[in-house]
N, C-alpha and C. Protein backbone atom coordinates (compact mmCIF):
# COMPACT_ATOMS: atom_id res chain seq x y z
N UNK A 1 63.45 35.63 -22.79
CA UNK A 1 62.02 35.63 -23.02
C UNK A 1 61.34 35.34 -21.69
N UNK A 2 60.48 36.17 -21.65
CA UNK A 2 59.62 36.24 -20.21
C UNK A 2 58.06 35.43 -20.30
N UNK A 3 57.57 34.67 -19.48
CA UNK A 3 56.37 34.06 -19.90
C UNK A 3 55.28 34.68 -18.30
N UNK A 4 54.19 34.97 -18.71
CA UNK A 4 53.55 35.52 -18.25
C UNK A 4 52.07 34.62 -17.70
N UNK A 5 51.90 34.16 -16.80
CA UNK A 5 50.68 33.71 -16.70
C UNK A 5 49.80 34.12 -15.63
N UNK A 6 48.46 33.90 -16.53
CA UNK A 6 47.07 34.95 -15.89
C UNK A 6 46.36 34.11 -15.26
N UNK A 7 45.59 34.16 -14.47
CA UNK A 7 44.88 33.20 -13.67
C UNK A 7 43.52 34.14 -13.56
N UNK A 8 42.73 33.48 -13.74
CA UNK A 8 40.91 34.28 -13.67
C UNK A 8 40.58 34.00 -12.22
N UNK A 9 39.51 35.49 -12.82
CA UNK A 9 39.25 35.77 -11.07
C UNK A 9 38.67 35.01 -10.24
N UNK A 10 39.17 34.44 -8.83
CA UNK A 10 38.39 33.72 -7.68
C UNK A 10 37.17 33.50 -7.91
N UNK A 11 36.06 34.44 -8.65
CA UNK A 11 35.16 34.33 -8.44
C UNK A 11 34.44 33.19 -9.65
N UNK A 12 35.03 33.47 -10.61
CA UNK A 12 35.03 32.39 -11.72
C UNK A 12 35.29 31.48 -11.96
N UNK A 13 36.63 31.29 -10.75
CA UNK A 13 37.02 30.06 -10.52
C UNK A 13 36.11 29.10 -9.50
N UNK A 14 35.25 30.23 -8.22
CA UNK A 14 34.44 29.33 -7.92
C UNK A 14 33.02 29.05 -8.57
N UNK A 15 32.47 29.74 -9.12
CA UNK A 15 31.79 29.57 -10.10
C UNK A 15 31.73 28.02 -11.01
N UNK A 16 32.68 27.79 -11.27
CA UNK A 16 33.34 26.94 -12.41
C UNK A 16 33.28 25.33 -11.50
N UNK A 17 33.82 25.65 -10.46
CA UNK A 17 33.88 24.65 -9.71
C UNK A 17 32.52 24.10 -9.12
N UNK A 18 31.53 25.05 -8.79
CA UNK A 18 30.15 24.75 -8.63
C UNK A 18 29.50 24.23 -9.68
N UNK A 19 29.27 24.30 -10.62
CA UNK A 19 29.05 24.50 -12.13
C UNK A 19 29.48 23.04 -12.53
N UNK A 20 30.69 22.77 -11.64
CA UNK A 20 31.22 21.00 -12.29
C UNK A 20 30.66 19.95 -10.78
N UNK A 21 30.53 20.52 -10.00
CA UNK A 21 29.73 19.82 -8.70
C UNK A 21 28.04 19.51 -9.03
N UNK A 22 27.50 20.42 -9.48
CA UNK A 22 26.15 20.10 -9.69
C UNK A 22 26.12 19.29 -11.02
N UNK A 23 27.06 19.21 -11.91
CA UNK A 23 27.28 18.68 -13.65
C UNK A 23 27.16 16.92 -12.85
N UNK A 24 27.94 16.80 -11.95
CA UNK A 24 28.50 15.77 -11.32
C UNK A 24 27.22 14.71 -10.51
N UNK A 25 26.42 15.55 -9.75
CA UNK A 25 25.17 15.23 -8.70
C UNK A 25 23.75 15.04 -9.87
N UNK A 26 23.75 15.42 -10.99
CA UNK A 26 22.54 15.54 -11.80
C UNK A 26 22.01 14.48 -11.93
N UNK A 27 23.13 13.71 -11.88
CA UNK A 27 22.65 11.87 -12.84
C UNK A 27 22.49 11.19 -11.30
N UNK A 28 22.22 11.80 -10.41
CA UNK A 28 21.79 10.66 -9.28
C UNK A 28 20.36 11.37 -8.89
N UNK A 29 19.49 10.48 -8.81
CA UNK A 29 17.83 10.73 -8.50
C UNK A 29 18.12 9.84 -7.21
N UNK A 30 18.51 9.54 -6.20
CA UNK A 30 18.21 9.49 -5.00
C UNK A 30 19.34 9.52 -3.81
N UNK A 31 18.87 10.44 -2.95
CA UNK A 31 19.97 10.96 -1.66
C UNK A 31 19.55 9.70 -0.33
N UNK A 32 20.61 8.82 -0.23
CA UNK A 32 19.96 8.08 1.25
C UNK A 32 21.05 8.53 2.13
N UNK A 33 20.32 8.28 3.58
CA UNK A 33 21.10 8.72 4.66
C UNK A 33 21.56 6.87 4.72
N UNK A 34 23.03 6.75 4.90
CA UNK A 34 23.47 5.56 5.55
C UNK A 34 24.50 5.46 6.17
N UNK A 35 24.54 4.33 6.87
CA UNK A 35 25.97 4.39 7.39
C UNK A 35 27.80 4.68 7.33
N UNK A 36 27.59 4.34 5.74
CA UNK A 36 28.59 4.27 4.88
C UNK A 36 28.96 4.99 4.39
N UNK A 37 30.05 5.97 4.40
CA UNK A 37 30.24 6.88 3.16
C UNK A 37 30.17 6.52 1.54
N UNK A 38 30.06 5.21 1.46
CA UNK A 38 29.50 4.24 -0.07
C UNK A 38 28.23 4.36 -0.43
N UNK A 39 27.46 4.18 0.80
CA UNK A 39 26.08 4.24 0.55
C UNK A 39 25.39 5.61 0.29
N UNK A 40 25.85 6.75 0.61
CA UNK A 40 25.42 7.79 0.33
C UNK A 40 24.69 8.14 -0.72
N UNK A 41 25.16 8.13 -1.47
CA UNK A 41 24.70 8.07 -2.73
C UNK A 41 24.50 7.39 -3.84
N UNK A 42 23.10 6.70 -3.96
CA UNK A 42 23.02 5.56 -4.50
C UNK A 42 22.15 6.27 -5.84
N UNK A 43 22.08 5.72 -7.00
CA UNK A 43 21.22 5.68 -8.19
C UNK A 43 19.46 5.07 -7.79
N UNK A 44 19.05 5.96 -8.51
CA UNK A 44 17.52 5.04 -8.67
C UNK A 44 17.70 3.83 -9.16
N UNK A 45 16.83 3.12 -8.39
CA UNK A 45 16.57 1.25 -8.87
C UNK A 45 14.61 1.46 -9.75
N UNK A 46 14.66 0.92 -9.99
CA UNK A 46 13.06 1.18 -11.30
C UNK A 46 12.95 -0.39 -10.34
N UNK A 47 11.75 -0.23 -9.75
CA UNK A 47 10.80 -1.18 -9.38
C UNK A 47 10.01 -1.74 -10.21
N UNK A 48 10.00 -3.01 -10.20
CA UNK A 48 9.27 -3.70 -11.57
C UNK A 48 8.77 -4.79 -10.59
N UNK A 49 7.12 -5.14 -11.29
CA UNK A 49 6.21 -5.63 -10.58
C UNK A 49 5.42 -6.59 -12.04
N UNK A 50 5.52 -7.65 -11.78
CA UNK A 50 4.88 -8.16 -13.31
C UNK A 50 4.01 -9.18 -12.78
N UNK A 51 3.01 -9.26 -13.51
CA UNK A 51 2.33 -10.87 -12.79
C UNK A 51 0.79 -10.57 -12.01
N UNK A 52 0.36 -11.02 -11.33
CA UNK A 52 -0.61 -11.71 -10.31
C UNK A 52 0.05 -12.15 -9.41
N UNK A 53 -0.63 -11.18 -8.04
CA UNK A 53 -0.03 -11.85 -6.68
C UNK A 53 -1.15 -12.83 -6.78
N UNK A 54 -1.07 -13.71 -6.37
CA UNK A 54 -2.02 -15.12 -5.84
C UNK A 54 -1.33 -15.81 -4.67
N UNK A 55 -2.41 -15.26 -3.25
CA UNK A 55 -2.27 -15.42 -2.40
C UNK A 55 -2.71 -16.92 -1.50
N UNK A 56 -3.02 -17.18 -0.39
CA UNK A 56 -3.20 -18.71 0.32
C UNK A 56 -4.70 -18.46 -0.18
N UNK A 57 -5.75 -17.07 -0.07
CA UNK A 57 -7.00 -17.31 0.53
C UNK A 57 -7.61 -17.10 -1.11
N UNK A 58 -6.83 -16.71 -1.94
CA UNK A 58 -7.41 -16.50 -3.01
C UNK A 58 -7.49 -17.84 -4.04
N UNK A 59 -6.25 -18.96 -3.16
CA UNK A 59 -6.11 -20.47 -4.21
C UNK A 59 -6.89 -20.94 -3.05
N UNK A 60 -7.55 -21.00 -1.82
CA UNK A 60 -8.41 -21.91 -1.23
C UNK A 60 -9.60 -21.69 -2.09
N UNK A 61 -9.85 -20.50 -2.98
CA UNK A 61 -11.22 -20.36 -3.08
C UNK A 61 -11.26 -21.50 -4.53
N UNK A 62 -10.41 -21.81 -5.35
CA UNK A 62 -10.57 -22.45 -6.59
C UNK A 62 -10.63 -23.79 -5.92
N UNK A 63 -11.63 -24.61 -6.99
CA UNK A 63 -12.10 -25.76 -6.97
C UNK A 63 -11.88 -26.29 -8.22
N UNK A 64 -11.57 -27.73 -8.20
CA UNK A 64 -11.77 -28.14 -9.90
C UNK A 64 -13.22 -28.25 -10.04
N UNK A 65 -13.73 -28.47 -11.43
CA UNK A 65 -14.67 -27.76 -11.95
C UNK A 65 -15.55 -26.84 -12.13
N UNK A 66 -14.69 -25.76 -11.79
CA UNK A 66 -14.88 -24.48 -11.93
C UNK A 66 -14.97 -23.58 -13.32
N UNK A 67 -15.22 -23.27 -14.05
CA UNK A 67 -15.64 -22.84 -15.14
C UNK A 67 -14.22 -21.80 -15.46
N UNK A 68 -14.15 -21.51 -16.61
CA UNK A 68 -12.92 -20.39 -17.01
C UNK A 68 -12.95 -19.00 -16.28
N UNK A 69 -14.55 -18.43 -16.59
CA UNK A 69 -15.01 -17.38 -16.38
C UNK A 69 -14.79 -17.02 -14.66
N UNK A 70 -14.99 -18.33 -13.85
CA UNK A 70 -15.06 -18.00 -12.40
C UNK A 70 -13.55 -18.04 -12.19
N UNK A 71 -12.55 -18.57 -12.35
CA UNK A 71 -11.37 -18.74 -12.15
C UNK A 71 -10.44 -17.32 -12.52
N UNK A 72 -10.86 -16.62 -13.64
CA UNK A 72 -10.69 -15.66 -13.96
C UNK A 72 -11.14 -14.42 -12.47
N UNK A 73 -12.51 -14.90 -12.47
CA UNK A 73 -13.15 -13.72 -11.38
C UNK A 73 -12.03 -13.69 -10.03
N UNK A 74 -11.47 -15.02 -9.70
CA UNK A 74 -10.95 -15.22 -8.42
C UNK A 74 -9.48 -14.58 -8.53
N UNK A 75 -8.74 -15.15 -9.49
CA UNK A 75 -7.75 -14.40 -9.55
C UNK A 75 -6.89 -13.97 -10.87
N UNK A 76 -8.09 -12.70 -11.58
CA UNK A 76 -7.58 -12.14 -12.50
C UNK A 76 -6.94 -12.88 -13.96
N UNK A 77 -6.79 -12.30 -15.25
CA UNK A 77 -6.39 -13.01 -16.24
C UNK A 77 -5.28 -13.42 -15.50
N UNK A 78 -4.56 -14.29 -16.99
CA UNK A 78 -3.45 -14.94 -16.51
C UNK A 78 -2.65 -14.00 -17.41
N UNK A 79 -1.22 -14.36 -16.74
CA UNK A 79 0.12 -13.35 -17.25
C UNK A 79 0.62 -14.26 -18.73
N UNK A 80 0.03 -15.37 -18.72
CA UNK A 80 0.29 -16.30 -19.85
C UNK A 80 -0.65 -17.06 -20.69
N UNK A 81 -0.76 -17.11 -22.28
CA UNK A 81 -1.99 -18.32 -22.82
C UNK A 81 -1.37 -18.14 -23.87
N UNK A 82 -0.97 -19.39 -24.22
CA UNK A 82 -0.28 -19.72 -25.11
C UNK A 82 -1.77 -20.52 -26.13
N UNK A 83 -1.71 -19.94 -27.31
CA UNK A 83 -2.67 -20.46 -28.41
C UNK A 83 -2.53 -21.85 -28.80
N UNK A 84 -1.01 -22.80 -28.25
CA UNK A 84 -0.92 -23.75 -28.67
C UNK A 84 -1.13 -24.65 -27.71
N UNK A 85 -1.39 -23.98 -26.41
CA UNK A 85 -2.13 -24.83 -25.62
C UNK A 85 -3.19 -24.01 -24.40
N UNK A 86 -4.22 -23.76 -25.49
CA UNK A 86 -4.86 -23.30 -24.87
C UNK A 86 -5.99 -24.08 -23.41
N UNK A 87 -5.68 -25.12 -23.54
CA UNK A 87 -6.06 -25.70 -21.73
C UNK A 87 -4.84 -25.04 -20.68
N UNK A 88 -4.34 -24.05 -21.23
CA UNK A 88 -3.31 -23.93 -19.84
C UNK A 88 -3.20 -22.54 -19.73
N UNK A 89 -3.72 -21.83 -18.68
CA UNK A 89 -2.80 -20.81 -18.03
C UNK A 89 -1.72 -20.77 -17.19
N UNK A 90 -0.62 -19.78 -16.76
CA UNK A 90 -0.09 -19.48 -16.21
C UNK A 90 0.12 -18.40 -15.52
N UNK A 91 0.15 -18.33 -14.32
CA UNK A 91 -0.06 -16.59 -13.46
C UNK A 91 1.24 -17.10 -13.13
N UNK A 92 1.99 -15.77 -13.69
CA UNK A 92 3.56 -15.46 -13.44
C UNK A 92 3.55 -14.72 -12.16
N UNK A 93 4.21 -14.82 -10.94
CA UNK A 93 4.46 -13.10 -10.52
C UNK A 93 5.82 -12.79 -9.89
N UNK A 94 6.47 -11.79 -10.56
CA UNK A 94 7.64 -11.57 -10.22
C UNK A 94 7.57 -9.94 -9.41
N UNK A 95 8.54 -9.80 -8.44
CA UNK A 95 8.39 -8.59 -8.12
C UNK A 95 9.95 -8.31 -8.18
N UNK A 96 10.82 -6.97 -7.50
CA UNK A 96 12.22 -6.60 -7.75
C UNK A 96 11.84 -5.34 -6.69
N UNK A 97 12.59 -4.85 -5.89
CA UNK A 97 12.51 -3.73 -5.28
C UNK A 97 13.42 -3.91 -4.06
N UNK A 98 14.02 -2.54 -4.70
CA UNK A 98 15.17 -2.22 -3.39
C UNK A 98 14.59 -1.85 -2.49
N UNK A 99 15.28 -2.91 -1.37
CA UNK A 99 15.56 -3.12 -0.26
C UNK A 99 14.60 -4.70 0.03
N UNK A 100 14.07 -4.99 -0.69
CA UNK A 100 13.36 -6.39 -0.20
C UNK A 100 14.02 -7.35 -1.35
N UNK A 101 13.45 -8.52 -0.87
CA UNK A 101 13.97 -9.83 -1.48
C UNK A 101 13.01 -9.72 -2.87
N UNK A 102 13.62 -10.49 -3.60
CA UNK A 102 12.91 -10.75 -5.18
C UNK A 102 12.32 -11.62 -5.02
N UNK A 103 11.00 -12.14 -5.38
CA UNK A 103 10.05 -12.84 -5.61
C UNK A 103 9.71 -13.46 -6.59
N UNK A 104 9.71 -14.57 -7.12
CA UNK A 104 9.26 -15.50 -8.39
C UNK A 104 7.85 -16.37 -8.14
N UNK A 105 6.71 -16.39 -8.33
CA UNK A 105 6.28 -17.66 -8.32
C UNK A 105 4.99 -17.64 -9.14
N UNK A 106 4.89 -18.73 -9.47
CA UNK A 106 4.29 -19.94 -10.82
C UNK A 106 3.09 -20.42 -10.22
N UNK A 107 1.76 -19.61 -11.10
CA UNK A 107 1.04 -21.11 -10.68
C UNK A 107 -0.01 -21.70 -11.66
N UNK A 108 -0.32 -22.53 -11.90
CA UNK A 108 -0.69 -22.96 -13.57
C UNK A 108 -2.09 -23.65 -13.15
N UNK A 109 -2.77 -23.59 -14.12
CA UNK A 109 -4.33 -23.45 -14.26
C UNK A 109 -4.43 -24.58 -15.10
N UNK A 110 -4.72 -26.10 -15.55
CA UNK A 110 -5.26 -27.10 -16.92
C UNK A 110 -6.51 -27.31 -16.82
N UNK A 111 -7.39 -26.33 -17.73
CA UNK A 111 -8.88 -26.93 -18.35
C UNK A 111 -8.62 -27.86 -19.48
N UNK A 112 -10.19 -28.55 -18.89
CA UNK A 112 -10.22 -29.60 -20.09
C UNK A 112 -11.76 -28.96 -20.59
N UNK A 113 -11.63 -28.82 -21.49
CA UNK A 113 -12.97 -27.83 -22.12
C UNK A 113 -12.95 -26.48 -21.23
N UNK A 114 -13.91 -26.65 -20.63
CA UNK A 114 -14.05 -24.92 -20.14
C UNK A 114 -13.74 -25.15 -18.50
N UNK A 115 -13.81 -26.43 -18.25
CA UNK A 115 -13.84 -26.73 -16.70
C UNK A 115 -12.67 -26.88 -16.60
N UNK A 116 -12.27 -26.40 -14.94
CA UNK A 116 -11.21 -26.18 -14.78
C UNK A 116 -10.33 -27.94 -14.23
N UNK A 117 -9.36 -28.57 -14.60
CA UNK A 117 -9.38 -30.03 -14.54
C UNK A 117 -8.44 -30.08 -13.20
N UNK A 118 -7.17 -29.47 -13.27
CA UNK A 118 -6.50 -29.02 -12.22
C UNK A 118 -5.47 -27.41 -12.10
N UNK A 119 -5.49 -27.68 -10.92
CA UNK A 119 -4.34 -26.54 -10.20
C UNK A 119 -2.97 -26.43 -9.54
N UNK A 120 -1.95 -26.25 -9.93
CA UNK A 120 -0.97 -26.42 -9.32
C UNK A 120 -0.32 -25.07 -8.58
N UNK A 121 -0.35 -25.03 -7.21
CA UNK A 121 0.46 -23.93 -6.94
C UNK A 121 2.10 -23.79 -7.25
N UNK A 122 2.76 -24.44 -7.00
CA UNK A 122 3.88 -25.08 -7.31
C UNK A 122 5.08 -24.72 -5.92
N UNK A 123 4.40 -24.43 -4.46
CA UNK A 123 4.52 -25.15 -3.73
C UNK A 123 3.44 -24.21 -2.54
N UNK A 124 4.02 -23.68 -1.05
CA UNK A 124 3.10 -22.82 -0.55
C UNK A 124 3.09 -21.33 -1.29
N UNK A 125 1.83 -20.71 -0.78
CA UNK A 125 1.46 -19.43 -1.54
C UNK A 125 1.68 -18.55 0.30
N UNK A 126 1.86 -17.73 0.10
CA UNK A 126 1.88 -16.33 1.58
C UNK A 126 0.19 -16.25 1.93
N UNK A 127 -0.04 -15.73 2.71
CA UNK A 127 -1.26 -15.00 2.86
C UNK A 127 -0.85 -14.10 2.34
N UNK A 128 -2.22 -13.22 2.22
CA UNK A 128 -2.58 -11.66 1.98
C UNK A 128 -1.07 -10.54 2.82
N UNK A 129 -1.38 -10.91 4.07
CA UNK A 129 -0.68 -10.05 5.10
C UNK A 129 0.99 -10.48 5.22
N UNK A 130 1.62 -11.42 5.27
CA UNK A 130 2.27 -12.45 5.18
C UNK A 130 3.43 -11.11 3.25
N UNK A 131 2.22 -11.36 2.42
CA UNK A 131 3.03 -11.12 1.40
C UNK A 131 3.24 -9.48 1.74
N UNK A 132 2.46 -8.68 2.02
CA UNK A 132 2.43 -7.34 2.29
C UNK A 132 3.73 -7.08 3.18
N UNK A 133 3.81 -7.37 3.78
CA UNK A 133 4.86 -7.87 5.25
C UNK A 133 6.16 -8.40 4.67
N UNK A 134 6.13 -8.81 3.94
CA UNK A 134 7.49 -9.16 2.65
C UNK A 134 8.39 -8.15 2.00
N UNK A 135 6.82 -7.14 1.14
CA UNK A 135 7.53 -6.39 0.08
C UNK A 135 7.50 -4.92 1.05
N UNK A 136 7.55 -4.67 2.28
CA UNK A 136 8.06 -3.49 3.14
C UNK A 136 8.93 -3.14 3.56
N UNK A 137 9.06 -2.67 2.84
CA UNK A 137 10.61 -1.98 2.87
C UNK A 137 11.19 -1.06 3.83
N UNK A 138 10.25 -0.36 4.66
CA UNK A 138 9.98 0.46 5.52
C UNK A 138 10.93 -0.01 7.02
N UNK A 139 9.88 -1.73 6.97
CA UNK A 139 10.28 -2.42 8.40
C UNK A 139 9.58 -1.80 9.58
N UNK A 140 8.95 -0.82 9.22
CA UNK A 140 8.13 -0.04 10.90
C UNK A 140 7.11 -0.93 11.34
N UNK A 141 6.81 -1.24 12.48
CA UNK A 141 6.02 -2.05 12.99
C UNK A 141 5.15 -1.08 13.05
N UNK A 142 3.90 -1.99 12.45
CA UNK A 142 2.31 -0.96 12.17
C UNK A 142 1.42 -1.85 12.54
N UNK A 143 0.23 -1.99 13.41
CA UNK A 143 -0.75 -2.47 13.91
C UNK A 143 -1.70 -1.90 13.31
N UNK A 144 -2.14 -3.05 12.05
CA UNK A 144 -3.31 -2.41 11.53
C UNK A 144 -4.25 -3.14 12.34
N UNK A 145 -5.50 -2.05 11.72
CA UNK A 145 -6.64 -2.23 12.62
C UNK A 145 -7.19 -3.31 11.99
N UNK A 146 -7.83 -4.62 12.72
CA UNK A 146 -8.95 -5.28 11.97
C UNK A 146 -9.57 -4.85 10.71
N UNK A 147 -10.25 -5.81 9.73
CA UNK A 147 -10.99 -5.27 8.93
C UNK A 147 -12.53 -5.82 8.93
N UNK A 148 -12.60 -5.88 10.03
CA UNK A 148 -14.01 -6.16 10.77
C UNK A 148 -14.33 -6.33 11.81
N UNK A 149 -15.65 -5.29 11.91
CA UNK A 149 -16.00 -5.19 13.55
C UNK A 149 -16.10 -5.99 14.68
N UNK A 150 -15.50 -6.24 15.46
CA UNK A 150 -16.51 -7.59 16.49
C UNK A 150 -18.02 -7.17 16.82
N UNK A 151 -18.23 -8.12 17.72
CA UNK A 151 -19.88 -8.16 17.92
C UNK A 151 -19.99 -7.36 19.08
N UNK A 152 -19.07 -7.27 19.48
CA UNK A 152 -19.35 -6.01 21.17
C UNK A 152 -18.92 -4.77 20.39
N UNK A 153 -18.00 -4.07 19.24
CA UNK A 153 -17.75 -2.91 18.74
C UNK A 153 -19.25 -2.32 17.94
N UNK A 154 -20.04 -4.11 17.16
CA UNK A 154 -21.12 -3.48 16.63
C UNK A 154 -22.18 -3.02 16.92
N UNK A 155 -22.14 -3.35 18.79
CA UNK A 155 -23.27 -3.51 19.10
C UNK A 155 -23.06 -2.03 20.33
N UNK A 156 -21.77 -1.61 20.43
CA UNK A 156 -21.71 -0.11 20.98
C UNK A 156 -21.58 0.91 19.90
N UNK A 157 -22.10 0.27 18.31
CA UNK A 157 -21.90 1.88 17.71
C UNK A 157 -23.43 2.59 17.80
N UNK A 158 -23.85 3.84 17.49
CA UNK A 158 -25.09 4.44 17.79
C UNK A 158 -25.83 3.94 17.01
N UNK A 159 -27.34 3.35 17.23
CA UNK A 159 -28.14 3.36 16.21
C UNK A 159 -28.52 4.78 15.91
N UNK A 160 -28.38 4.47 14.20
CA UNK A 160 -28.82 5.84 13.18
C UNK A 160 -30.29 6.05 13.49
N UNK A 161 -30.19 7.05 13.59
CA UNK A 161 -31.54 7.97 13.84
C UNK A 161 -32.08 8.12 12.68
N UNK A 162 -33.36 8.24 11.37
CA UNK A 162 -33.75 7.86 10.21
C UNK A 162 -35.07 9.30 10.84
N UNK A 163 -34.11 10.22 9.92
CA UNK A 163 -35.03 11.39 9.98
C UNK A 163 -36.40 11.54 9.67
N UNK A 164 -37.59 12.15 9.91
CA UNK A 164 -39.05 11.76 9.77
C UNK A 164 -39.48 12.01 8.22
N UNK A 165 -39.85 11.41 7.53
CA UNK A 165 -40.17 11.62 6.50
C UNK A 165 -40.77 13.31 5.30
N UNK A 166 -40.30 13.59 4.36
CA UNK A 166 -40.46 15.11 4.64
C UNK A 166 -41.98 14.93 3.63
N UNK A 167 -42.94 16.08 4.02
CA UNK A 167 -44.24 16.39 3.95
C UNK A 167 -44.27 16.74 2.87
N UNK A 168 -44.69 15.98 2.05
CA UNK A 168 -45.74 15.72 0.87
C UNK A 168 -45.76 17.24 0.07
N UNK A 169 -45.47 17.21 -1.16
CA UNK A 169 -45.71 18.88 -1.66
C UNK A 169 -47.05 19.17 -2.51
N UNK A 170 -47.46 20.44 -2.32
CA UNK A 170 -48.92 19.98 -2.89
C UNK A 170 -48.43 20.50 -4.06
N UNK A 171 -49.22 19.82 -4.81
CA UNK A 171 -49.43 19.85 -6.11
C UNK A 171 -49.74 21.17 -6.97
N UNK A 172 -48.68 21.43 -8.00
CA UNK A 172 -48.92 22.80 -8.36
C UNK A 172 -49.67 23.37 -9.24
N UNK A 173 -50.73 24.59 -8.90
CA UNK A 173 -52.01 24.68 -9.75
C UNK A 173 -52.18 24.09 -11.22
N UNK A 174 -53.13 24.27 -11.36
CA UNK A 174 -53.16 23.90 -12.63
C UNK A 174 -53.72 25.28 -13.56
N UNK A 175 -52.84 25.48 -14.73
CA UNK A 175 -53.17 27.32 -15.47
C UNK A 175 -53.74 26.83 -16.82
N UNK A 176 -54.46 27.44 -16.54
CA UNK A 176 -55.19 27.72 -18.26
C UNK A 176 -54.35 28.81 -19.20
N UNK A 177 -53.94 28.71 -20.28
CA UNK A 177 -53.39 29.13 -20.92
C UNK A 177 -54.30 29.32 -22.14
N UNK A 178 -54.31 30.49 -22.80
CA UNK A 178 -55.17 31.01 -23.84
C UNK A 178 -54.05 30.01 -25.40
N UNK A 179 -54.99 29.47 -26.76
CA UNK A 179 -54.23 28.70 -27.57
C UNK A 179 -53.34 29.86 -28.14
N UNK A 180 -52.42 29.25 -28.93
CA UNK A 180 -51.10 30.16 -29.32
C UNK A 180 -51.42 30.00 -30.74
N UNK A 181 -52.46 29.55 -31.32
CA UNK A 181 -53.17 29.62 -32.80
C UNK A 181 -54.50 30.25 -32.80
N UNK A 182 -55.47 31.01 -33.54
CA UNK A 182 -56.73 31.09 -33.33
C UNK A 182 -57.10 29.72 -33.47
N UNK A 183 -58.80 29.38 -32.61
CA UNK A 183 -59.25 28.19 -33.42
C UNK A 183 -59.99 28.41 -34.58
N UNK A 184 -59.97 27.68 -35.11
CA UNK A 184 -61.07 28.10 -36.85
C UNK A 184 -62.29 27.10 -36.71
């Protein structure tokens, strides 16, 4: 007894093999260039951001006896209010993102009636720039520009020229119109 075996054509075979290469690459949503032949190919990470940033310049601005409403204005609801104690907020803020460090921090609000009684940061807060400068992932050194003019930039920009006022329109005739009823 003779056994016979068929093999399909090259072209199906590469076919087939492409076909299981791309089956293979589908389930990865991100290509990085790295050093590593490990790192190559990494999975998406889902960035999750929960909370209120509350920064140095935004807790200098709270004062005790400050009202609910203003405390709110300064830095946004809170991520927490518990009905069973309602003298207390809590601004949670957590952040997560590849390639930077994870971030936790707490900072709790106790009114006594509507006034605000105290504040706890629960220890230092970043600045503004400070926290920005944290969650960059980038690392490129960027020189932002000021966000306000000095007094020698304000005083070389052009004064605006305030075009001459435009001339008065005269007033448009006045028409007599015949009535659209007889009179009786």
């Amino acid at each position: 007894m003779t056994m016979i075996l068929t093999f399909p054509p090259s072209g199906l075979l590469r076919a087939g093999a492409a076909a299981m290469a791309i089956a293979a690459l589908a389930g990865c949503q991100a290509l990085q260039v790295s050093d590593s032949a490990v790192g190559v190919l990494t999975p998406y990470r889902l960035e999750i951001v929960q909370g209120n940033v509350i920064t140095r310049e935004q807790a200098a601005l709270i004062k005790t006896g400050m009202t609910r409403a203003q405390v709110r204005d300064v830095l946004g609801s809170p991520l927490l209010t518990d009905p069973f104690h309602a003298d207390r907020w809590d601004y949670v803020f957590t952040i997560r993102r590849q390639g930077a460090e994870s971030q936790l921090r707490r900072v709790v609000a106790l009114f006594k009636g509507d006034t605000l009684a105290s504040f706890d940061t629960g220890g230092p807060l970043p600045e503004e720039r400070q926290f920005i400068t944290s969650i960059d992932i980038y690392k490129i050194s960027r020189e932002a520009p000021p966000l306000e003019l000095t007094e020698a930039q304000l005083k070389a920009l052009p004064v605006p020229v305030r075009p001459p006022p435009p001339e008065p329109v005269p007033p448009a005739p006045q028409r007599s119109y015949p009535p659209l009823e007889p009179r009786t």
